[in-house]
Structures are given as structure tokens and as C-alpha cells.
PDB file of N, CA and C in Angstrom:
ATOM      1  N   UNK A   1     -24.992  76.157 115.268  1.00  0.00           N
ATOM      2  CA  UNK A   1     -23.833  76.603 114.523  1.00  0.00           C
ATOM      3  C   UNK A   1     -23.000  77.475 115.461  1.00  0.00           C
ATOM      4  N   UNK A   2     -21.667  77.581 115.330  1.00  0.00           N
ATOM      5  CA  UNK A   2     -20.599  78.112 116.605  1.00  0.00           C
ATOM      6  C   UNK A   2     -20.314  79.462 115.767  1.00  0.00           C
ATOM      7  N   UNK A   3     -20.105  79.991 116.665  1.00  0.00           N
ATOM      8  CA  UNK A   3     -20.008  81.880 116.223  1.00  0.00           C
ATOM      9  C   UNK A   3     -18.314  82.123 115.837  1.00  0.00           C
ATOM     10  N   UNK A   4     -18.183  82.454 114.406  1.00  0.00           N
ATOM     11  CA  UNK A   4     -16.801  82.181 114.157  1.00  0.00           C
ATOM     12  C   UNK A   4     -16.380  83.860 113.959  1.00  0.00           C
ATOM     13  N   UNK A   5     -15.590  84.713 115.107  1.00  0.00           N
ATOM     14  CA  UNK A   5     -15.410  85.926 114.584  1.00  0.00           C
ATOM     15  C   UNK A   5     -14.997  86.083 113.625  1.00  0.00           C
ATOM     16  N   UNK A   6     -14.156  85.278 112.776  1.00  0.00           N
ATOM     17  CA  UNK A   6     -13.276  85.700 111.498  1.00  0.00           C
ATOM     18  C   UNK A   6     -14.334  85.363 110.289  1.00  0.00           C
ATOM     19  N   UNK A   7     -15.308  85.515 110.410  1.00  0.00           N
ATOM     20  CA  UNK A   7     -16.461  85.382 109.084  1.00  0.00           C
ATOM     21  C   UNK A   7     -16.820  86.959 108.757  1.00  0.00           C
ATOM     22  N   UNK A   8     -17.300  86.379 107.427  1.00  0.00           N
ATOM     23  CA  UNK A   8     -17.491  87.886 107.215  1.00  0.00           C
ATOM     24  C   UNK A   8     -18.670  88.725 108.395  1.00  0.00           C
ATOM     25  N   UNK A   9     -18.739  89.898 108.244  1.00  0.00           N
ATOM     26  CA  UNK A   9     -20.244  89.835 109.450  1.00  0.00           C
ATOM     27  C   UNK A   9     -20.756  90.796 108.702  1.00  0.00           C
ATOM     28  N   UNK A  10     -22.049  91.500 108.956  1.00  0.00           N
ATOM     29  CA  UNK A  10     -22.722  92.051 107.958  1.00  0.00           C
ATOM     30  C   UNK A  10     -22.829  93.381 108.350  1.00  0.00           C
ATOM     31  N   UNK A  11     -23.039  94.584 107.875  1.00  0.00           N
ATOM     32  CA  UNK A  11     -22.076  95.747 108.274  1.00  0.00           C
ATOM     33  C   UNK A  11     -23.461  96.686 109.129  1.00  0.00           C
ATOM     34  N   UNK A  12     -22.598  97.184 110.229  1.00  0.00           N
ATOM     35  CA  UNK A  12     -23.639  97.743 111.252  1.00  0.00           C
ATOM     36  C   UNK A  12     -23.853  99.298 110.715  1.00  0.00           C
ATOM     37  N   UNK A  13     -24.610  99.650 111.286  1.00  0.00           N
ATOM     38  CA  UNK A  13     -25.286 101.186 110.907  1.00  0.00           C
ATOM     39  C   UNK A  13     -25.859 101.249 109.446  1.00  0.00           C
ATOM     40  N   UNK A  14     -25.594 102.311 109.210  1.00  0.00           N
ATOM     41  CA  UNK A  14     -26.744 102.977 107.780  1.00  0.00           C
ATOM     42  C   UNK A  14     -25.917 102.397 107.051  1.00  0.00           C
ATOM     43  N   UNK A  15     -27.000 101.474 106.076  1.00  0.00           N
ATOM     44  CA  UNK A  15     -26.588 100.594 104.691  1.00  0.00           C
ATOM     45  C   UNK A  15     -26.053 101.633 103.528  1.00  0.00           C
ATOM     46  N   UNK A  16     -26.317 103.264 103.663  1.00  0.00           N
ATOM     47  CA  UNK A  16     -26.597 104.241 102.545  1.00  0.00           C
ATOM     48  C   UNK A  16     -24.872 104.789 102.219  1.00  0.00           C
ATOM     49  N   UNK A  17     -24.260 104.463 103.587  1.00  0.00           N
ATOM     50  CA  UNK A  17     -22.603 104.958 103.197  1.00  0.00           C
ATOM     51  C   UNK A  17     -21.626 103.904 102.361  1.00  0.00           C
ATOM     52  N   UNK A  18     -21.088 104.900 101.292  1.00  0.00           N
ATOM     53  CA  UNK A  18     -20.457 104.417 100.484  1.00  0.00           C
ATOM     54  C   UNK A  18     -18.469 104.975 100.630  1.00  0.00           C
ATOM     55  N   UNK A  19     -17.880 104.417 101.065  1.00  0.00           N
ATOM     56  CA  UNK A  19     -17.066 105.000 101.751  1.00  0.00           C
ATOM     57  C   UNK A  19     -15.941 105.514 100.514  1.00  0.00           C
ATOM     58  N   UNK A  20     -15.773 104.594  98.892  1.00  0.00           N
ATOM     59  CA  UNK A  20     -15.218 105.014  97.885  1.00  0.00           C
ATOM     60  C   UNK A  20     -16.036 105.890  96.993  1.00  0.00           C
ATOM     61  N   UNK A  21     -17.006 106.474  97.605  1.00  0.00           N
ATOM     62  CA  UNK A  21     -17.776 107.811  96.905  1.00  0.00           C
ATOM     63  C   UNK A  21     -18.329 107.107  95.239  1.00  0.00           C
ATOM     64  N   UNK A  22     -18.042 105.326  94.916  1.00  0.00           N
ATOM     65  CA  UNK A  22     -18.158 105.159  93.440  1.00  0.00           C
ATOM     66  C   UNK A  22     -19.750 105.498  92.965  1.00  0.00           C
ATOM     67  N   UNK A  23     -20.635 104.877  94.131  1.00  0.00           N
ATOM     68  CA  UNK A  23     -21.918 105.325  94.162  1.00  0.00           C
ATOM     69  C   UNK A  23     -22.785 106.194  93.518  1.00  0.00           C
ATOM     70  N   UNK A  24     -22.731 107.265  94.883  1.00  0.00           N
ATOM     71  CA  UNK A  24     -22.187 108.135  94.688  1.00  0.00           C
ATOM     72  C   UNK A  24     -22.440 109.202  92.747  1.00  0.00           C
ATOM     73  N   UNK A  25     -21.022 108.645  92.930  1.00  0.00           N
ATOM     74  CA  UNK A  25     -20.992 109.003  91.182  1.00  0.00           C
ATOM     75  C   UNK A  25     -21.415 108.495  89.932  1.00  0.00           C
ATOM     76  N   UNK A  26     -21.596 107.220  90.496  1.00  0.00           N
ATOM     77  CA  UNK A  26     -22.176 106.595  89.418  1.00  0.00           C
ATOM     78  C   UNK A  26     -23.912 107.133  89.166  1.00  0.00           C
ATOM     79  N   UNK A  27     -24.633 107.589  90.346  1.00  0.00           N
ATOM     80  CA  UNK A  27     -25.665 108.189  90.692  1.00  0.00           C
ATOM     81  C   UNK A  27     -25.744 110.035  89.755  1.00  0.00           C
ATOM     82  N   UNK A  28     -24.810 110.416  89.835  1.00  0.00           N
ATOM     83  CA  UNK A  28     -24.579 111.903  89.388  1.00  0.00           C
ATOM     84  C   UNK A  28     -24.128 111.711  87.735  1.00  0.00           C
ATOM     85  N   UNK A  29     -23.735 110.228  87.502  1.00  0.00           N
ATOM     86  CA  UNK A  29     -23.501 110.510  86.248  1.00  0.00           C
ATOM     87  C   UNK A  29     -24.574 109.998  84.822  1.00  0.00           C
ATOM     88  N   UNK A  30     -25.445 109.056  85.620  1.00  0.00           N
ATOM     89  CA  UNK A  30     -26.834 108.568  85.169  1.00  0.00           C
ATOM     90  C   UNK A  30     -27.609 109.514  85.519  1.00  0.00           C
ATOM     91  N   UNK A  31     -27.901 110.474  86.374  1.00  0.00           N
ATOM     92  CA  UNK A  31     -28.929 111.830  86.166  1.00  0.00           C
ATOM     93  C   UNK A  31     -28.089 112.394  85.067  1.00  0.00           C
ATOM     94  N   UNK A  32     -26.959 112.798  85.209  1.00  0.00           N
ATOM     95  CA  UNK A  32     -26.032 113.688  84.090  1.00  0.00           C
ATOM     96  C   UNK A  32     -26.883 113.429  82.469  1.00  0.00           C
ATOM     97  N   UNK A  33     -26.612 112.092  82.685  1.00  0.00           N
ATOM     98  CA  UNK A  33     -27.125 111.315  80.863  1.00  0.00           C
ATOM     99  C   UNK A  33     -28.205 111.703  80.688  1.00  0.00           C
ATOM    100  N   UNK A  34     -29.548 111.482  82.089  1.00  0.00           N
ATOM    101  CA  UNK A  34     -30.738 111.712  82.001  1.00  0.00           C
ATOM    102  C   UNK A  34     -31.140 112.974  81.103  1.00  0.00           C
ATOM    103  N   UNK A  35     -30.816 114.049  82.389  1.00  0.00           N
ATOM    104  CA  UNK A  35     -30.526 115.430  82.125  1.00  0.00           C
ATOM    105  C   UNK A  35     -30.687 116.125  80.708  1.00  0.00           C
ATOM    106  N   UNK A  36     -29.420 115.278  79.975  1.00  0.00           N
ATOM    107  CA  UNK A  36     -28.658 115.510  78.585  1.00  0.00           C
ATOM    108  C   UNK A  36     -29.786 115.370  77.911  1.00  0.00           C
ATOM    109  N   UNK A  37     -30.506 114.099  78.028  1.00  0.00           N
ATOM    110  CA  UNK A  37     -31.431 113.043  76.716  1.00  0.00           C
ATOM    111  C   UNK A  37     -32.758 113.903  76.969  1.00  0.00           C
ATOM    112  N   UNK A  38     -33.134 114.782  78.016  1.00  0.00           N
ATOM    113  CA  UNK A  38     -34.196 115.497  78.164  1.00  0.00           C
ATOM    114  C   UNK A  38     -34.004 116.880  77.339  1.00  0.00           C
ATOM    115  N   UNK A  39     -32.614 117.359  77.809  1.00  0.00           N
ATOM    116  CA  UNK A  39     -32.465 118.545  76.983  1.00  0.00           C
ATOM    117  C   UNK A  39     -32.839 118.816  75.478  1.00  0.00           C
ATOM    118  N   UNK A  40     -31.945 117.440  74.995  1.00  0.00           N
ATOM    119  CA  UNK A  40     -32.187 117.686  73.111  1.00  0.00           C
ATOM    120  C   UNK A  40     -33.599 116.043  73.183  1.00  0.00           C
ATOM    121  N   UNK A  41     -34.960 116.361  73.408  1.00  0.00           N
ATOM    122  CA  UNK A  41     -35.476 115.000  72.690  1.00  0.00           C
ATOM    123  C   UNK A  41     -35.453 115.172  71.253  1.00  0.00           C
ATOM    124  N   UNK A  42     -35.184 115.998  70.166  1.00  0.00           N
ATOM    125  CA  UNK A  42     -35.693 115.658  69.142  1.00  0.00           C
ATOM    126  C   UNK A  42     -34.209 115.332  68.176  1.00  0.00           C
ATOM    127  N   UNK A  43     -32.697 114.978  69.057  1.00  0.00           N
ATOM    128  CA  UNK A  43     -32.070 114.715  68.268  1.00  0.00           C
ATOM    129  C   UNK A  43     -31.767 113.190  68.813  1.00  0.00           C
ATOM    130  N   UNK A  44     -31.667 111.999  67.580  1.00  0.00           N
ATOM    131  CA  UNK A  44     -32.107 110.668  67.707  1.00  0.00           C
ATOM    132  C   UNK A  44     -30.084 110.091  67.817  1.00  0.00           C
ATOM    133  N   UNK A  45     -30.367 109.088  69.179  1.00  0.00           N
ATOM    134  CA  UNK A  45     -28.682 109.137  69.500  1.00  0.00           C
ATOM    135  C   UNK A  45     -27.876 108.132  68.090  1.00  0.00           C
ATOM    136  N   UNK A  46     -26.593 108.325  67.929  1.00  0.00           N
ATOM    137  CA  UNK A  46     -25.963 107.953  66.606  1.00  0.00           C
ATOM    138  C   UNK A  46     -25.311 106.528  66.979  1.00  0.00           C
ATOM    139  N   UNK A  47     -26.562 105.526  67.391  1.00  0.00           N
ATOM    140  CA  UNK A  47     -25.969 104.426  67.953  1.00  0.00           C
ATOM    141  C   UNK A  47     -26.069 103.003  66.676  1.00  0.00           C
ATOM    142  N   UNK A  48     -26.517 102.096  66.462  1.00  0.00           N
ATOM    143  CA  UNK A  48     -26.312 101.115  65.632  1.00  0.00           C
ATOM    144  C   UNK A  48     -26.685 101.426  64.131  1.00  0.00           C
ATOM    145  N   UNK A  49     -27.773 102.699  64.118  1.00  0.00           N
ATOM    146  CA  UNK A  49     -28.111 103.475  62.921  1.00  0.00           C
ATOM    147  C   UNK A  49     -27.257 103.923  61.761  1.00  0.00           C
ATOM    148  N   UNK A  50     -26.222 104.190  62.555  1.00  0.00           N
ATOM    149  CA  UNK A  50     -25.108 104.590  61.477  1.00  0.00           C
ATOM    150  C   UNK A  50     -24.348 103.639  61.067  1.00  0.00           C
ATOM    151  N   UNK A  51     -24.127 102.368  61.545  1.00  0.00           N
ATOM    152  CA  UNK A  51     -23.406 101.136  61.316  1.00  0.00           C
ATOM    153  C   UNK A  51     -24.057 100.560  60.390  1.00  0.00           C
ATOM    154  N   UNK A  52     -25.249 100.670  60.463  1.00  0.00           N
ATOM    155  CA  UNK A  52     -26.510  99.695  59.787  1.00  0.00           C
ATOM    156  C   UNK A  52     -26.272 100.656  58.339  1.00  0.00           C
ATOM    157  N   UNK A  53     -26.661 102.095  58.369  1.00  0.00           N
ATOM    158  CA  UNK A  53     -26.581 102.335  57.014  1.00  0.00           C
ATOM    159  C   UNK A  53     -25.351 102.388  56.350  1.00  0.00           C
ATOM    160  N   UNK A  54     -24.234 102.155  56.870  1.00  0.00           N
ATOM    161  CA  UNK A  54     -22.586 102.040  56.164  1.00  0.00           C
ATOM    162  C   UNK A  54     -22.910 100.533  55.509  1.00  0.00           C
ATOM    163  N   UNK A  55     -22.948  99.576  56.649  1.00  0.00           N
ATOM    164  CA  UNK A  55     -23.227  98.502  56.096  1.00  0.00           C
ATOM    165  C   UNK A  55     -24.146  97.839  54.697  1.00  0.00           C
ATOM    166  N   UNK A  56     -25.161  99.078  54.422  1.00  0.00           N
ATOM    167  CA  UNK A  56     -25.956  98.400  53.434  1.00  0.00           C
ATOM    168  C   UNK A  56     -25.454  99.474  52.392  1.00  0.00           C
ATOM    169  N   UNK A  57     -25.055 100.323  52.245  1.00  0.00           N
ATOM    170  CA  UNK A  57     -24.166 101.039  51.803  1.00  0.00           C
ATOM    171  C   UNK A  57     -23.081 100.335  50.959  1.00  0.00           C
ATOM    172  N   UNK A  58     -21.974  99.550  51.584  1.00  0.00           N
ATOM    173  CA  UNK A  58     -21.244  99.197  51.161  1.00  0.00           C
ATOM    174  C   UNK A  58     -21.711  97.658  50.442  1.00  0.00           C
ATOM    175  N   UNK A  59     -22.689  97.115  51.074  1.00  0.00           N
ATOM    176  CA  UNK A  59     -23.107  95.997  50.343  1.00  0.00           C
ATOM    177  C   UNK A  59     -23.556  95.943  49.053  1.00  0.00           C
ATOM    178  N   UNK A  60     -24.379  97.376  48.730  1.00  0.00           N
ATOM    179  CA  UNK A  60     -24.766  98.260  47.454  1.00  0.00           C
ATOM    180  C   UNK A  60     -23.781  97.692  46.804  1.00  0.00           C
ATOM    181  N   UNK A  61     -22.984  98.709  47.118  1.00  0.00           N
ATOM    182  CA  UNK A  61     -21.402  98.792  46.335  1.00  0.00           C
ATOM    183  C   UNK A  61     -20.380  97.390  45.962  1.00  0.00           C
ATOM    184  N   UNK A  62     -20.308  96.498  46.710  1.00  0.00           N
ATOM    185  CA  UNK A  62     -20.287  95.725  46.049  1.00  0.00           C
ATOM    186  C   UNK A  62     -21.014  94.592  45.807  1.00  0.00           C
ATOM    187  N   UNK A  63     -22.344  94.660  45.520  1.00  0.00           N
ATOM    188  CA  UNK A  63     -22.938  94.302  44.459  1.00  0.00           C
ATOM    189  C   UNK A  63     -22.725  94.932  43.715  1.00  0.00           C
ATOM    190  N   UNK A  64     -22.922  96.019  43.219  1.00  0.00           N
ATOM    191  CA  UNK A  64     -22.795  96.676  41.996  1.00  0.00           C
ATOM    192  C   UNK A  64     -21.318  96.454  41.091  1.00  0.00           C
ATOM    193  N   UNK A  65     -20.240  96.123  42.042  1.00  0.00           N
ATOM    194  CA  UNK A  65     -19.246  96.315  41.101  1.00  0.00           C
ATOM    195  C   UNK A  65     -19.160  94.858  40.417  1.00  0.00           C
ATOM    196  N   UNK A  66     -19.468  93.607  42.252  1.00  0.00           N
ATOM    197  CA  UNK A  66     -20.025  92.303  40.845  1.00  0.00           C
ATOM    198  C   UNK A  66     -20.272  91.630  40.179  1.00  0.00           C
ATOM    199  N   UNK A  67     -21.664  92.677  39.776  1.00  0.00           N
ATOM    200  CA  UNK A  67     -22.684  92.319  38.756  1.00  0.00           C
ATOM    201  C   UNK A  67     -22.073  93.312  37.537  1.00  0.00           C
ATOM    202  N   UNK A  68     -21.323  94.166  37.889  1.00  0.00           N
ATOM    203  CA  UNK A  68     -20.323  95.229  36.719  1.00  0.00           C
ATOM    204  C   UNK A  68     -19.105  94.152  35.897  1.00  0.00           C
ATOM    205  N   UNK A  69     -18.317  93.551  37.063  1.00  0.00           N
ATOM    206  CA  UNK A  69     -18.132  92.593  36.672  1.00  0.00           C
ATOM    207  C   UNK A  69     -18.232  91.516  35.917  1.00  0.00           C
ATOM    208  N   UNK A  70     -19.303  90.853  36.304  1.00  0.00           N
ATOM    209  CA  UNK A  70     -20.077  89.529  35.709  1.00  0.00           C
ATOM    210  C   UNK A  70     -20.776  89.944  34.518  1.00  0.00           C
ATOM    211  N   UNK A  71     -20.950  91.249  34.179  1.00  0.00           N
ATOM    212  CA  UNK A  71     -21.829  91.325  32.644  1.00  0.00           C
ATOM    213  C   UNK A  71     -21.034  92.364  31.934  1.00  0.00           C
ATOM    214  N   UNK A  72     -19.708  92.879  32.432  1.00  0.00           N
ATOM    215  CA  UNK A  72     -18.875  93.732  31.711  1.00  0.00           C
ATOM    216  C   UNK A  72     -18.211  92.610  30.581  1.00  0.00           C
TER     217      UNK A  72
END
């Protein structure tokens, strides 16, 4: 195979530099979360839990109105 300078080439020195710092931060902001979720363990995060009980919530509700309906 012929050595084509205009290819990509694969980057010399330490693999560890990140030259747009995104790294970096993305690194400081996943300990950050860590950090957080260690501080409070005993409060439970407000993720699909609260969707789930609106949802059966409102399904209650209308059932109830109906079957309020249908036998009013």
C-alpha cells in the first residue's frame, strides 16, 4: 500500500490531551452528579415515578367520571 500524506494519520504523543477542554468537563461534571447522589442517599430521584403516579391518577379519574356517567 503507497503512503498517502493527505490521510488522516493517527495523532503522535500523549493520547490524554484534550485540546477543547470538553473532556475534561464532561469528567468534572459526572463526579459533580456522583458527589450529589452520595450526599442525599436517602432522597429517591423524581424521575418516571411521578409520571407513573399522575398517570394512574388521572386514569382513576376518568374512570370514575365514566362509569358516573354510564349509571347516572
Amino acid at each position: 500500500m503507497a503512503h498517502n500524506p493527505h490521510a488522516p494519520q493517527p495523532p503522535q504523543g500523549p493520547q490524554d490531551h484534550d485540546p477543547a477542554g470538553s473532556t475534561q468537563m464532561f469528567r468534572a461534571f459526572v463526579n459533580d452528579d456522583a458527589a450529589t447522589r452520595q450526599a442525599t442517599p436517602g432522597t429517591p430521584a423524581p424521575g418516571p415515578r411521578v409520571g407513573l403516579i399522575v398517570g394512574v391518577v388521572v386514569a382513576i379519574v376518568v374512570l370514575a367520571v365514566v362509569a358516573w356517567l354510564a349509571l347516572g
